[in-house]
Protein backbone atom coordinates (compact mmCIF):
# COMPACT_ATOMS: atom_id res chain seq x y z
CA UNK A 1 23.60 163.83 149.64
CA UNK A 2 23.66 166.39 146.61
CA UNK A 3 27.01 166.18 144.77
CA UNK A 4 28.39 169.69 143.46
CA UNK A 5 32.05 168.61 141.59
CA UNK A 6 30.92 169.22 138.20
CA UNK A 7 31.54 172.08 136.01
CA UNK A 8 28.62 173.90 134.77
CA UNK A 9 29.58 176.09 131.62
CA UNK A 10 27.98 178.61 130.48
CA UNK A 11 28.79 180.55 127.03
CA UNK A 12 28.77 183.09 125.20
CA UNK A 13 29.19 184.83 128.70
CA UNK A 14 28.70 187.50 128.35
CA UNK A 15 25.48 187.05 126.33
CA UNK A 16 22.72 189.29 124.64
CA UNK A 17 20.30 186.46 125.69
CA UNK A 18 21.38 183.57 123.19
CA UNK A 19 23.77 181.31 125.03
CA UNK A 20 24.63 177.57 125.50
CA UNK A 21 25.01 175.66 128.88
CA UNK A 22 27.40 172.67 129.40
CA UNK A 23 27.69 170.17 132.01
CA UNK A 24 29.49 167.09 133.56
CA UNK A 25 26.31 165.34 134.28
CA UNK A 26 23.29 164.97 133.16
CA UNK A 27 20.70 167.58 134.39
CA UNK A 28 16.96 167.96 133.99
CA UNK A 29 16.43 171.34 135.28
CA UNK A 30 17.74 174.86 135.18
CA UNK A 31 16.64 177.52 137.21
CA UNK A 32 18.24 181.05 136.63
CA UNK A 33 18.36 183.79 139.52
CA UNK A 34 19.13 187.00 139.86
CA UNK A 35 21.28 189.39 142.00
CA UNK A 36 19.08 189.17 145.03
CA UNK A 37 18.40 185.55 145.01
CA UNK A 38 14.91 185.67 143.16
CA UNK A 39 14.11 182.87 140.71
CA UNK A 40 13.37 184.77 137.64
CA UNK A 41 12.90 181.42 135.27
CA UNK A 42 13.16 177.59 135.60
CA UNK A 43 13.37 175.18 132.99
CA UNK A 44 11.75 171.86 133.01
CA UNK A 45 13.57 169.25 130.53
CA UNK A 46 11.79 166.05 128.98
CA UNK A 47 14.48 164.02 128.93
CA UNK A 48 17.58 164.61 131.12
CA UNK A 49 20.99 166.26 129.28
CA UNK A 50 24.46 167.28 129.61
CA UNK A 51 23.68 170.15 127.00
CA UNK A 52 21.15 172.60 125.86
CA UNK A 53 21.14 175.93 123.51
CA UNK A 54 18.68 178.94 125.58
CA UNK A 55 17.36 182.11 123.92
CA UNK A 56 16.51 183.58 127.15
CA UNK A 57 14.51 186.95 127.88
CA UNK A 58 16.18 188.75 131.01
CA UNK A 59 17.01 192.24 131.50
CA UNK A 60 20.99 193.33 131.73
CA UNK A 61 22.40 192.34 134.74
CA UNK A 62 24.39 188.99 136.78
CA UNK A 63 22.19 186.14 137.25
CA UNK A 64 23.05 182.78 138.35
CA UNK A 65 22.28 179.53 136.79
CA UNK A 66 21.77 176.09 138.50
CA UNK A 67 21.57 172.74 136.65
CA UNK A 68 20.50 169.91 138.93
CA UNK A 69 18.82 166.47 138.96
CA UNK A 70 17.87 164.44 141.63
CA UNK A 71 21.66 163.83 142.80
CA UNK A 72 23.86 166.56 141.67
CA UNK A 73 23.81 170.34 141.22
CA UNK A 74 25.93 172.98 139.83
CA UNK A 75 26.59 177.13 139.35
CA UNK A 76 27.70 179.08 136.69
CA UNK A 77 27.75 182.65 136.66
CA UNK A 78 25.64 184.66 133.62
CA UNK A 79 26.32 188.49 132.19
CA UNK A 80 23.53 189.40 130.50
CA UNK A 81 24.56 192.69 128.13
């Protein structure tokens, strides 16, 4: 079973693309969506973290961001200006 009780942060939010993404566990992949549920990017990590800086590339507009590992999983909601 997937646990989803940990915060995922995400900041500046809103952003102009530059942001930083915090979390109570450690993850080892992101995968950003946008409005209508398509994955527009997913990150692969070498090592698992809690923590990463992004300069991401995405058009203005709400996405959503999942962290997740093998176990866990997490949301965070991202305004992109």
């Amino acid at each position: 079973m997937i646990g989803k009780n940990k915060k995922l942060i995400v900041y500046p939010n809103p952003s102009k693309g530059n942001i930083s993404v915090d979390c109570g566990f450690s993850f080892t992949k992101l995968a950003i969506y946008n409005l209508n549920g398509s994955l527009v990017n997913m990150i692969d990590f070498n090592e698992s973290t809690d923590n990463t800086s992004l300069s991401l590339n995405l058009k203005k507009g709400i996405y959503f961001i999942k962290a997740f590992n093998e176990n866990q999983i997490s949301y965070s909601r991202l305004v992109i200006e």
